[in-house]
C-alpha atoms as a PDB file:
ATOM      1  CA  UNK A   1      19.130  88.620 -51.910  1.00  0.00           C
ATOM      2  CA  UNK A   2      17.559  86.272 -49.606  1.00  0.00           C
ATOM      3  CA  UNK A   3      13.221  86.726 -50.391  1.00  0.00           C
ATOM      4  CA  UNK A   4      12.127  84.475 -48.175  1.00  0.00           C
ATOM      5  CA  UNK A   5      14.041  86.542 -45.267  1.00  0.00           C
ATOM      6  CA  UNK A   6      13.105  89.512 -46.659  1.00  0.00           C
ATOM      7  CA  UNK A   7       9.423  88.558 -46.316  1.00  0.00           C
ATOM      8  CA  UNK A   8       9.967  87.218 -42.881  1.00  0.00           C
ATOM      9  CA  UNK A   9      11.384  90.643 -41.876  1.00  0.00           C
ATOM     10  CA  UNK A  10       7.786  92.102 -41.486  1.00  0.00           C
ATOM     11  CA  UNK A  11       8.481  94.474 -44.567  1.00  0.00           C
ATOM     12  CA  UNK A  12       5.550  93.775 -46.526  1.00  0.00           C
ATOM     13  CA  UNK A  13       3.403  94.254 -42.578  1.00  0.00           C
ATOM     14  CA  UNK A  14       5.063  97.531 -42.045  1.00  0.00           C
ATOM     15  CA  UNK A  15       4.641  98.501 -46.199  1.00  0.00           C
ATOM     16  CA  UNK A  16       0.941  97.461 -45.882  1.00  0.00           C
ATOM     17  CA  UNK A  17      -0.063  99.749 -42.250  1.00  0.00           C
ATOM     18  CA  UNK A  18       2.050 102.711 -43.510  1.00  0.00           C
ATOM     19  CA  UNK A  19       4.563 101.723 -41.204  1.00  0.00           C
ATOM     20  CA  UNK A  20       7.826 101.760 -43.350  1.00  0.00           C
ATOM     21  CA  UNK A  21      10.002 104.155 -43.886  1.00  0.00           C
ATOM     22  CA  UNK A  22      10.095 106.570 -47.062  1.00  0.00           C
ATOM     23  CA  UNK A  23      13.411 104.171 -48.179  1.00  0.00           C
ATOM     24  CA  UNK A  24      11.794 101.683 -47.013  1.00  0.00           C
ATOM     25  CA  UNK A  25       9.008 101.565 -49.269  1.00  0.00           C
ATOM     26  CA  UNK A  26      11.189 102.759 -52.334  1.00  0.00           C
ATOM     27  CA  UNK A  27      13.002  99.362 -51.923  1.00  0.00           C
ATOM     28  CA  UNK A  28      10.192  97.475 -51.403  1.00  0.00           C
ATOM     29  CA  UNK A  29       8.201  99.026 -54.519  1.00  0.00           C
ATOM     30  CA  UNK A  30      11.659  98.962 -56.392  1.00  0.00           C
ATOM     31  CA  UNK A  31      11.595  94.762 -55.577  1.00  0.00           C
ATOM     32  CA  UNK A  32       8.194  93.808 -56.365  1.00  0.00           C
ATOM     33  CA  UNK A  33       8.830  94.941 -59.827  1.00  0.00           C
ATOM     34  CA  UNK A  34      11.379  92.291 -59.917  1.00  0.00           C
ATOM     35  CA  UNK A  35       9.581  89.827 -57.909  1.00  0.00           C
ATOM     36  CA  UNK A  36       6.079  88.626 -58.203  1.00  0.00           C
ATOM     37  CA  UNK A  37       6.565  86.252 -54.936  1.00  0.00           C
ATOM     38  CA  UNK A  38       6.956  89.772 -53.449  1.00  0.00           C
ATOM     39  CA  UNK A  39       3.400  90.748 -54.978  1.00  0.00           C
ATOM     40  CA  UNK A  40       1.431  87.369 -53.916  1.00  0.00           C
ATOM     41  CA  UNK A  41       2.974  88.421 -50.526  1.00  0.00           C
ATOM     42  CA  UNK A  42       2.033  91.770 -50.312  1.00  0.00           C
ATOM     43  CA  UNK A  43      -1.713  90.542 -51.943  1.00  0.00           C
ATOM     44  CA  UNK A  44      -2.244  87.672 -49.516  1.00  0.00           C
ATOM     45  CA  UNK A  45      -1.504  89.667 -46.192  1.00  0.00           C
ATOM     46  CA  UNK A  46      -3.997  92.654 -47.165  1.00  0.00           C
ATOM     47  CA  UNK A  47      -6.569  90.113 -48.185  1.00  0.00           C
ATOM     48  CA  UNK A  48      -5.901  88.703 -44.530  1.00  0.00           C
ATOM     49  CA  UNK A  49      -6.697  91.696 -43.472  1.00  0.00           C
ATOM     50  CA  UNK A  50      -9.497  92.291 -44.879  1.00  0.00           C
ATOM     51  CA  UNK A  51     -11.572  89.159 -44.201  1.00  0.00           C
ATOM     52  CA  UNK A  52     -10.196  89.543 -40.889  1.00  0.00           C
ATOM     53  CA  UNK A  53     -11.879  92.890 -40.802  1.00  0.00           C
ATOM     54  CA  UNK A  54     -14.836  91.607 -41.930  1.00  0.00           C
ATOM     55  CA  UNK A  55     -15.107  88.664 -39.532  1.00  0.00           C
ATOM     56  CA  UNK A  56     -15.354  91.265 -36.266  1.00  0.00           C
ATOM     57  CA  UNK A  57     -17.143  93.826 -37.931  1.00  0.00           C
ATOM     58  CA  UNK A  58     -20.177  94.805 -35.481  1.00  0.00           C
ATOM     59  CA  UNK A  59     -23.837  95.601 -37.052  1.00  0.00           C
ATOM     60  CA  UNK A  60     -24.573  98.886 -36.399  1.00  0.00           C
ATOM     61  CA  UNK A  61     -26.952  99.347 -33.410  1.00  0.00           C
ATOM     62  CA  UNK A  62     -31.247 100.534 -34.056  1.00  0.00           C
ATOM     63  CA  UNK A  63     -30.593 103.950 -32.506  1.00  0.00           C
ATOM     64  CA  UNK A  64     -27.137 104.884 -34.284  1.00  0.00           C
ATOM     65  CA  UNK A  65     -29.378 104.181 -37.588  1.00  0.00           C
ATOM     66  CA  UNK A  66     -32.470 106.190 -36.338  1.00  0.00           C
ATOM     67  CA  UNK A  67     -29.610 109.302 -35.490  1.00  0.00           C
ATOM     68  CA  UNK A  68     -27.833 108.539 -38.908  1.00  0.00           C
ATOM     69  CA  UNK A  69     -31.725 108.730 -40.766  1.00  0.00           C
ATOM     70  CA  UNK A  70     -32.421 111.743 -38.531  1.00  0.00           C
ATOM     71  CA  UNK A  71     -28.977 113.804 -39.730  1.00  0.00           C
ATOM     72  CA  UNK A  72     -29.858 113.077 -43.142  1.00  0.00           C
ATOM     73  CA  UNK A  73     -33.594 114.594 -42.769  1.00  0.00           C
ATOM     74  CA  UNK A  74     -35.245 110.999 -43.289  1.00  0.00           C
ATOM     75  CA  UNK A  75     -37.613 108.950 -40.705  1.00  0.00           C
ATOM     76  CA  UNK A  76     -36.039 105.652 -39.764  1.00  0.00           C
ATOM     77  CA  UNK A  77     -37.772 103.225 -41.226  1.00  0.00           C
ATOM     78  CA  UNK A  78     -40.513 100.930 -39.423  1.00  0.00           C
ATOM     79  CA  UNK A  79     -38.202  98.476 -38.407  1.00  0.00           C
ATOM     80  CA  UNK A  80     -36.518 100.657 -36.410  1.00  0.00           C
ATOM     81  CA  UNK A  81     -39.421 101.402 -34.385  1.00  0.00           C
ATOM     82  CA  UNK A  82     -40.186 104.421 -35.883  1.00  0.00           C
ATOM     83  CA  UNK A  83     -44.421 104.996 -35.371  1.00  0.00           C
ATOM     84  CA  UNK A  84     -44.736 107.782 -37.977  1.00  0.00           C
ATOM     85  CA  UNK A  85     -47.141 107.453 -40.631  1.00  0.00           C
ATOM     86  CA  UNK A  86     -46.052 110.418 -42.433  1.00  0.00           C
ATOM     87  CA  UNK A  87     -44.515 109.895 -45.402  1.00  0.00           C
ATOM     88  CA  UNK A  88     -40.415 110.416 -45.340  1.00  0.00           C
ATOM     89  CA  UNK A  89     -39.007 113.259 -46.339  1.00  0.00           C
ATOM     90  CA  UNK A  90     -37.198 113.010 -49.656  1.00  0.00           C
ATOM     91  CA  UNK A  91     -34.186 115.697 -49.776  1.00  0.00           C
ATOM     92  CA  UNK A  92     -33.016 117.299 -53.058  1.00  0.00           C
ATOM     93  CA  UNK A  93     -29.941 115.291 -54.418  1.00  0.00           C
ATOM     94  CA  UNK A  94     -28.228 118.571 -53.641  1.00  0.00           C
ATOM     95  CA  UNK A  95     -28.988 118.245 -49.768  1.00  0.00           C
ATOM     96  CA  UNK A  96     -28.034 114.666 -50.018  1.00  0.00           C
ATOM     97  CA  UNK A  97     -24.495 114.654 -51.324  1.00  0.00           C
ATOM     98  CA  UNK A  98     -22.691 115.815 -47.871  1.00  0.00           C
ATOM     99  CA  UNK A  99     -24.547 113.317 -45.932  1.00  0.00           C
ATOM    100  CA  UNK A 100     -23.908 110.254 -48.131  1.00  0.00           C
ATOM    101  CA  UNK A 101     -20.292 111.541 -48.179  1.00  0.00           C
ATOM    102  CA  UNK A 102     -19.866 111.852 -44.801  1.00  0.00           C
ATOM    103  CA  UNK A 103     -21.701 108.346 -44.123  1.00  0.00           C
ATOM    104  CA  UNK A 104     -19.030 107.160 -46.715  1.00  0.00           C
ATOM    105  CA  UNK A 105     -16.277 108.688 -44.822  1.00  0.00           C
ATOM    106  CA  UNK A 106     -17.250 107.234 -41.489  1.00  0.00           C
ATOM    107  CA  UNK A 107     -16.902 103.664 -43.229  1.00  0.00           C
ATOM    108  CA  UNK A 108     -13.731 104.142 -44.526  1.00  0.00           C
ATOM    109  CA  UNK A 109     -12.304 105.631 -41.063  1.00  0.00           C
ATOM    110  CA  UNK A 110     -13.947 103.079 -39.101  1.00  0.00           C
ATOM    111  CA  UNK A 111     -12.438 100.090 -41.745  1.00  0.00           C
ATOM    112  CA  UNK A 112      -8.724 101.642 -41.512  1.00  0.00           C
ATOM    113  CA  UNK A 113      -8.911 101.884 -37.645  1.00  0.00           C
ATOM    114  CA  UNK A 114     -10.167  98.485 -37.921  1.00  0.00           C
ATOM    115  CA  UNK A 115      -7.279  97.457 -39.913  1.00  0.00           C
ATOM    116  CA  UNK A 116      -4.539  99.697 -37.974  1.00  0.00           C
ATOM    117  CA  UNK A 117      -5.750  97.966 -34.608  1.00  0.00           C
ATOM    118  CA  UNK A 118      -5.549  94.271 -36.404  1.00  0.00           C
ATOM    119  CA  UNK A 119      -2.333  95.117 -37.592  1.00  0.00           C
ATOM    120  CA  UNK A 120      -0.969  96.427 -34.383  1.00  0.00           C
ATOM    121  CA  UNK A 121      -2.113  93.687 -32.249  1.00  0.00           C
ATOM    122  CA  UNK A 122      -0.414  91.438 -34.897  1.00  0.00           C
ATOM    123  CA  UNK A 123       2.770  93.569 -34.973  1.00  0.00           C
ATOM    124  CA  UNK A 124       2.665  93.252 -30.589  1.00  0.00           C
ATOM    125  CA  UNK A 125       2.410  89.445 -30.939  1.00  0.00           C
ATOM    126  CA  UNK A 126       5.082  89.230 -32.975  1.00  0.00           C
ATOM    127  CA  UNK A 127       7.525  91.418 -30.961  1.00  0.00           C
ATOM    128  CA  UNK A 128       6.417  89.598 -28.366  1.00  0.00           C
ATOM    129  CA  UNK A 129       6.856  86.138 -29.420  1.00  0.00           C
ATOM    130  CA  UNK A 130      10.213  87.304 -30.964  1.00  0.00           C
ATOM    131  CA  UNK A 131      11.176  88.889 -27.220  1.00  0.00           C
ATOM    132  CA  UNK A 132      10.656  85.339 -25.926  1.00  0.00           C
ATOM    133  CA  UNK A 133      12.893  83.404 -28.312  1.00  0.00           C
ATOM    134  CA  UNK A 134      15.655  86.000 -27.836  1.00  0.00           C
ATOM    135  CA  UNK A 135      15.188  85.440 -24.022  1.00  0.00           C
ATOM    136  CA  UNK A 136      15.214  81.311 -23.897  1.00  0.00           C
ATOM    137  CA  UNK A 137      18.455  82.158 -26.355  1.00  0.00           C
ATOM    138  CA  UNK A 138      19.997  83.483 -24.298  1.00  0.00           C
ATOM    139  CA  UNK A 139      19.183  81.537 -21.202  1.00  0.00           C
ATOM    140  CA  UNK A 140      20.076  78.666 -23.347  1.00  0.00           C
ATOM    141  CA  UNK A 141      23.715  80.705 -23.644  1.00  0.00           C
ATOM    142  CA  UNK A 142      24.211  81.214 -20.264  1.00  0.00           C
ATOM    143  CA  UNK A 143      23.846  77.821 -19.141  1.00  0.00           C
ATOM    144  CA  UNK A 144      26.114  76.520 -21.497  1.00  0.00           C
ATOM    145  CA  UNK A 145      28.503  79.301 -20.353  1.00  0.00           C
ATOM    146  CA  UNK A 146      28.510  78.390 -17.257  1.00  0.00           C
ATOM    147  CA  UNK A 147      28.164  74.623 -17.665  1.00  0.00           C
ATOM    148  CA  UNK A 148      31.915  75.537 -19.315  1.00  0.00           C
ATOM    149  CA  UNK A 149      33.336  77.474 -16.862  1.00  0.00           C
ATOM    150  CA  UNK A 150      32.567  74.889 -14.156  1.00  0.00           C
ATOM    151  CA  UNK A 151      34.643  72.423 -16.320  1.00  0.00           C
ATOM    152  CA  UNK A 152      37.499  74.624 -16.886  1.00  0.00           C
ATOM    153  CA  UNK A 153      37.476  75.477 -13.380  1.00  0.00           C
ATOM    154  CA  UNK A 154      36.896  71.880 -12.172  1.00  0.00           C
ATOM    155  CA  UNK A 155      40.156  71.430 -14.732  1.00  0.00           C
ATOM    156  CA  UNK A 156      42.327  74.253 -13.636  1.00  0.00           C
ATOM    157  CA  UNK A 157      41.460  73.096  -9.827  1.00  0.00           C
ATOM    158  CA  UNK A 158      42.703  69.575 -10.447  1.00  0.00           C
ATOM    159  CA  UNK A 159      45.622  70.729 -12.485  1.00  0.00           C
ATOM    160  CA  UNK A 160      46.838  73.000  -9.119  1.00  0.00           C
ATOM    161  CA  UNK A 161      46.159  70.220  -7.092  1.00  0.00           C
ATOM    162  CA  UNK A 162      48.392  67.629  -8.965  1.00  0.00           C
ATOM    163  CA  UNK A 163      51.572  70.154  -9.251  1.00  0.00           C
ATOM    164  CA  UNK A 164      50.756  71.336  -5.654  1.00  0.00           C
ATOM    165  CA  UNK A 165      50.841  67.794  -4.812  1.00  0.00           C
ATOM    166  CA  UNK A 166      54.486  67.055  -2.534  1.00  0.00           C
ATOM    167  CA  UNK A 167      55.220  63.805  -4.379  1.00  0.00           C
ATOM    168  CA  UNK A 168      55.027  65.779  -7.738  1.00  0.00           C
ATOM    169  CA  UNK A 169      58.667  65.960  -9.398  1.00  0.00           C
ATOM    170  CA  UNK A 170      59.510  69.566 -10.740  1.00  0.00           C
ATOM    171  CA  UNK A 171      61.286  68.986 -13.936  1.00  0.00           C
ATOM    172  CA  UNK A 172      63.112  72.567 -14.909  1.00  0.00           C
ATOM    173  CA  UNK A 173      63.371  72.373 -18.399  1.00  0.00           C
ATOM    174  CA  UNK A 174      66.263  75.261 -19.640  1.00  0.00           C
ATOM    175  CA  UNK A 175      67.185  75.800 -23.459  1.00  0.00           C
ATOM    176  CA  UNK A 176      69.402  74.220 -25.456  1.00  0.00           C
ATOM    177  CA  UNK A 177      72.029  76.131 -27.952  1.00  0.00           C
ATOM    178  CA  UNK A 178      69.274  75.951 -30.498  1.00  0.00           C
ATOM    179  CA  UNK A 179      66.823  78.167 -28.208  1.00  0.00           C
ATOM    180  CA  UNK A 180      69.046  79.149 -25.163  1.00  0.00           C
ATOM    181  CA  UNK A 181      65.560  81.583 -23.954  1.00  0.00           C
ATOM    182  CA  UNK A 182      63.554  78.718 -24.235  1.00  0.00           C
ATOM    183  CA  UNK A 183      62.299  77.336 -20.613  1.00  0.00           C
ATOM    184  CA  UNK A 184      59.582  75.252 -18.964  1.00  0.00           C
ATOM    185  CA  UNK A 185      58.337  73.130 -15.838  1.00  0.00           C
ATOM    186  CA  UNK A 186      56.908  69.491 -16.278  1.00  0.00           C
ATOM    187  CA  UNK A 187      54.934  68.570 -13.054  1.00  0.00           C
ATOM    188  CA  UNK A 188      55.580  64.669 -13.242  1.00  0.00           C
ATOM    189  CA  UNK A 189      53.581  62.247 -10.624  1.00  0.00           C
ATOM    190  CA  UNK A 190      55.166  58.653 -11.039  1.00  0.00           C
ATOM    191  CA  UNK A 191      52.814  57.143  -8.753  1.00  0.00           C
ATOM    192  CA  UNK A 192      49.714  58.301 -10.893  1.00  0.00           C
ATOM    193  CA  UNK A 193      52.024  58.818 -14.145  1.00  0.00           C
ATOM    194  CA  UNK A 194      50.336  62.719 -14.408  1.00  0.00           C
ATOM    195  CA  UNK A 195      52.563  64.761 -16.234  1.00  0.00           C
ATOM    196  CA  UNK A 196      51.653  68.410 -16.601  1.00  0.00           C
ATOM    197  CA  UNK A 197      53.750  71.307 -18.535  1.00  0.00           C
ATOM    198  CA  UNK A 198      54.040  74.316 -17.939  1.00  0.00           C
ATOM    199  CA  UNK A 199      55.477  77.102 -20.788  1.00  0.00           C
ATOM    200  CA  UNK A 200      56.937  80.179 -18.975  1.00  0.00           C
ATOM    201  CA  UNK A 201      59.115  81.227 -22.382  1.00  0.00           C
ATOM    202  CA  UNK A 202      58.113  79.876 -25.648  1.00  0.00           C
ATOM    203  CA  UNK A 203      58.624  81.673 -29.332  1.00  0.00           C
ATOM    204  CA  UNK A 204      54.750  81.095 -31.126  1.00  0.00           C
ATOM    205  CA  UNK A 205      55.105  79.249 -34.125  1.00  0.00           C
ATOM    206  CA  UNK A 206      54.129  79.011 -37.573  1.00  0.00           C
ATOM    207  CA  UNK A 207      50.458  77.797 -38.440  1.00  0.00           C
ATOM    208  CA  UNK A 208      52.368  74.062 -40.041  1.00  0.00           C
ATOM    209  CA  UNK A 209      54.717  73.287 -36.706  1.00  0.00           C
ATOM    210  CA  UNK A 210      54.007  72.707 -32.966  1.00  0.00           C
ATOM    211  CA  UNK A 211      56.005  72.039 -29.865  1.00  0.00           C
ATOM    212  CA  UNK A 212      56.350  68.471 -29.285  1.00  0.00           C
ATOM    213  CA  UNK A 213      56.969  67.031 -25.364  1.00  0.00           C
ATOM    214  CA  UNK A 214      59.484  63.096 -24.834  1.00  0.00           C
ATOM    215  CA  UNK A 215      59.984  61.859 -22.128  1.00  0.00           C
ATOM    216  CA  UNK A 216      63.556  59.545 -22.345  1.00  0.00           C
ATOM    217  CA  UNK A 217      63.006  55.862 -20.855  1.00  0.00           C
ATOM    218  CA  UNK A 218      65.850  53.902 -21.047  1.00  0.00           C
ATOM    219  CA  UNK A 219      67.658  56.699 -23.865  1.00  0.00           C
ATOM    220  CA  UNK A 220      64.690  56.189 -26.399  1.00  0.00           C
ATOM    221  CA  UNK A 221      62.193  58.828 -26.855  1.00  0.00           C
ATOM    222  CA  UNK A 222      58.446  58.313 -25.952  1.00  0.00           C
ATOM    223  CA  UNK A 223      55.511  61.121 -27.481  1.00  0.00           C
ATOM    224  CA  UNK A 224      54.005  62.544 -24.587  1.00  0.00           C
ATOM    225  CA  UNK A 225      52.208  65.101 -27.077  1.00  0.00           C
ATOM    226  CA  UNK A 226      52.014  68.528 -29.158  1.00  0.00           C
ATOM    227  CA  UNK A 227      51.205  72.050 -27.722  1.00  0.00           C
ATOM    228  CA  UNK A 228      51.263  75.620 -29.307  1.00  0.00           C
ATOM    229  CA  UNK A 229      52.591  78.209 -27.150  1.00  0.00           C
ATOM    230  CA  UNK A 230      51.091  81.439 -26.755  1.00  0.00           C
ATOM    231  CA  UNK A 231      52.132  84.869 -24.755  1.00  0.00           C
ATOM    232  CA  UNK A 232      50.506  83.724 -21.710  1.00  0.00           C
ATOM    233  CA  UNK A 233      51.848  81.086 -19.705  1.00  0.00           C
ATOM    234  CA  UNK A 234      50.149  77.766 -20.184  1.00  0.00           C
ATOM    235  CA  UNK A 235      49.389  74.439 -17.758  1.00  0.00           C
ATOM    236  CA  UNK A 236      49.118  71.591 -20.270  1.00  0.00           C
ATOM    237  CA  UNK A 237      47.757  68.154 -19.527  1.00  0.00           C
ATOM    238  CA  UNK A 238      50.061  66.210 -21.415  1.00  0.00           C
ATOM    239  CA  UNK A 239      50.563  62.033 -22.033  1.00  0.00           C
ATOM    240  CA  UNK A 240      50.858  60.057 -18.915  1.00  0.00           C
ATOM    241  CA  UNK A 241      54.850  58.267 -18.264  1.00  0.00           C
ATOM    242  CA  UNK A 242      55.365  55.834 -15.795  1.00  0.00           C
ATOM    243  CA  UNK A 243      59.203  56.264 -16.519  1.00  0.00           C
ATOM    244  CA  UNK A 244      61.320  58.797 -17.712  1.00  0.00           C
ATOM    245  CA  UNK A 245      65.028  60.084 -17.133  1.00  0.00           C
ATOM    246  CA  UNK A 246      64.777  62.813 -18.998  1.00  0.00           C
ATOM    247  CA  UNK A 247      61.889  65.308 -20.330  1.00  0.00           C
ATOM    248  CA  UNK A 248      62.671  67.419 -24.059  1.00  0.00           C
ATOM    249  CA  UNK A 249      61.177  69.401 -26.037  1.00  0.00           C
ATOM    250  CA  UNK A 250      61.606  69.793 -30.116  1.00  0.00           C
ATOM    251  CA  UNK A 251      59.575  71.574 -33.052  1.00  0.00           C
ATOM    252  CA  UNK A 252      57.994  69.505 -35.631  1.00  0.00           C
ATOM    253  CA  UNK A 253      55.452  69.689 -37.890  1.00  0.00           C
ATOM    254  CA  UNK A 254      51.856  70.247 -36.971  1.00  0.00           C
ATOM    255  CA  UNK A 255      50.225  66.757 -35.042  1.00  0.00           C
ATOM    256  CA  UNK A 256      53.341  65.986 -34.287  1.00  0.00           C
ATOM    257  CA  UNK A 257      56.323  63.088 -35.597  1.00  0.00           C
ATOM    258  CA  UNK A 258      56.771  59.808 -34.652  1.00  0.00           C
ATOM    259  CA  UNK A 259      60.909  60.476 -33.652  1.00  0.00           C
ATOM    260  CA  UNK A 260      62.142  63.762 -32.557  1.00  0.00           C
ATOM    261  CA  UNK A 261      63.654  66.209 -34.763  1.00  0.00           C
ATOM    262  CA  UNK A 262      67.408  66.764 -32.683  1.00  0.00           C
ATOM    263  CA  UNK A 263      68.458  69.612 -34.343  1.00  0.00           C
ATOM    264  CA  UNK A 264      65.611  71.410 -33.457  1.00  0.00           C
ATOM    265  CA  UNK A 265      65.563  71.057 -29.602  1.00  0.00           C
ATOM    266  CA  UNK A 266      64.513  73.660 -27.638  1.00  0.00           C
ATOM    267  CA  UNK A 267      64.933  72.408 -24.088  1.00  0.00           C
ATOM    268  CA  UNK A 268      65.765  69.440 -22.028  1.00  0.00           C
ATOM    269  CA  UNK A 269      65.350  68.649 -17.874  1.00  0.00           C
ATOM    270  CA  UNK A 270      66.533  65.425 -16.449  1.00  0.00           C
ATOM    271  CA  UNK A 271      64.021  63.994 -13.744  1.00  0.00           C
ATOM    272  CA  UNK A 272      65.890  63.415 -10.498  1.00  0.00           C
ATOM    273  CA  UNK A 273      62.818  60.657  -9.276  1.00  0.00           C
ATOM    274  CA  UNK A 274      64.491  57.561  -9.141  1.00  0.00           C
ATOM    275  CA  UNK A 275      63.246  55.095 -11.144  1.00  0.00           C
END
């Protein structure tokens, strides 16, 4: 397991305030018998809290001690401003157990609720400050969200434009024997050399092959670039072509081959721009 995340997970805070679970503190017993970084841990944070506790621990004010001295049967003593010059009354031991009990109680109470309140303010802080990074995360997200989708829309926009455009040659690309359901568009601009594709019926293919765009110029074949096809109907920026006769398509192997594979073909438009 991963300690130091386990520490970070505020286990050993919730363990400490009697915050954890019953299975919670199984586990956590269960692990600091197998780790002593667990132990130092556990050790350091309740010695945190307990100098912490006794950092804003108040002195008790003069008349809480003259009530306390009064509920035990004894005269506060001359510091208190007590005038009395009768001795003090010295109870039995048996009259004084309840009281020093009780005063021992009130200690303890007061030094757990001192401790419970540390620990919750500390517990706050950190939802808090946890609450804030999840919040910048995710403005951080959106931004870059929709940084993206103003790109792809900026894309998609310019992409409509050019095959919108009236000087934009429709190539209809139709299947060959090889793949006779096979069909496509290219959207060719000679003027700008643009040429964009568009799959309306293309078979996916195995992870190692791609679909591979040539344009013909002059009966030799020129890359224009791989695709992969996918059930929806694509709009592919592909190479630029000042020339071309002829647009084809062919399988080859993934990133694409220098020389199209014939034999595997899959469809072929001429371009009726002339040239």
């Amino acid at each position: 397991m991963n300690l130091k995340d386990y520490i970070e997970s505020g286990i050993i805070e919730s363990y400490v305030m009697g915050l954890a679970t019953e299975s919670e503190r199984a586990e956590f017993e269960r692990l600091c018998a197998q780790y002593p970084e667990l132990v130092a841990a556990r050790r350091k944070f309740e010695e945190s809290i307990e100098a912490s506790a006794k950092e804003q621990a108040l002195p008790t004010p003069p008349e809480v001690k003259v009530k306390i001295f009064e509920a035990i049967g004894k005269n506060a003593p001359s510091s208190l401003g007590s005038t009395s010059s009768n001795p003090p009354n010295i109870p039995s031991m048996q009259n004084s157990k309840n009281p020093v009990r009780g005063s021992g109680m009130l200690r303890f109470v007061a030094a757990a609720a001192i401790i419970l309140l540390i620990g919750m303010v500390w517990l706050y802080f950190q939802a808090k400050q946890r609450n804030q990074d999840l919040v910048r995360e995710n403005d951080g997200l959106k931004t870059q969200r929709d940084t993206a989708q103003n790109i792809l829309n900026r894309i998609v926009q310019e992409q409509k434009q050019a095959i919108g455009d009236p000087n934009t040659t429709v190539v209809n690309m139709v299947g060959t024997k090889a793949a006779p359901r096979s069909s496509a568009n290219v959207y060719w601009d000679s003027a700008s050399s643009s040429v964009y594709l568009v799959v309306k019926n293309m078979p996916q293919l195995p992870n190692d092959q791609q679909y591979q765009l040539w344009a013909l110029i002059d009966g030799k074949p020129n890359d224009l670039g791989v695709f992969d096809a996918t059930n929806d109907k694509l709009i592919l920026k592909m190479k630029d072509t000042k020339k071309a006769q002829a647009f084809a398509i062919t399988i080859e192997k993934r990133g694409g081959s220098s020389s199209p594979t014939l034999e595997k073909m899959q469809s072929m438009g001429k371009a009726t721009q002339t040239q």
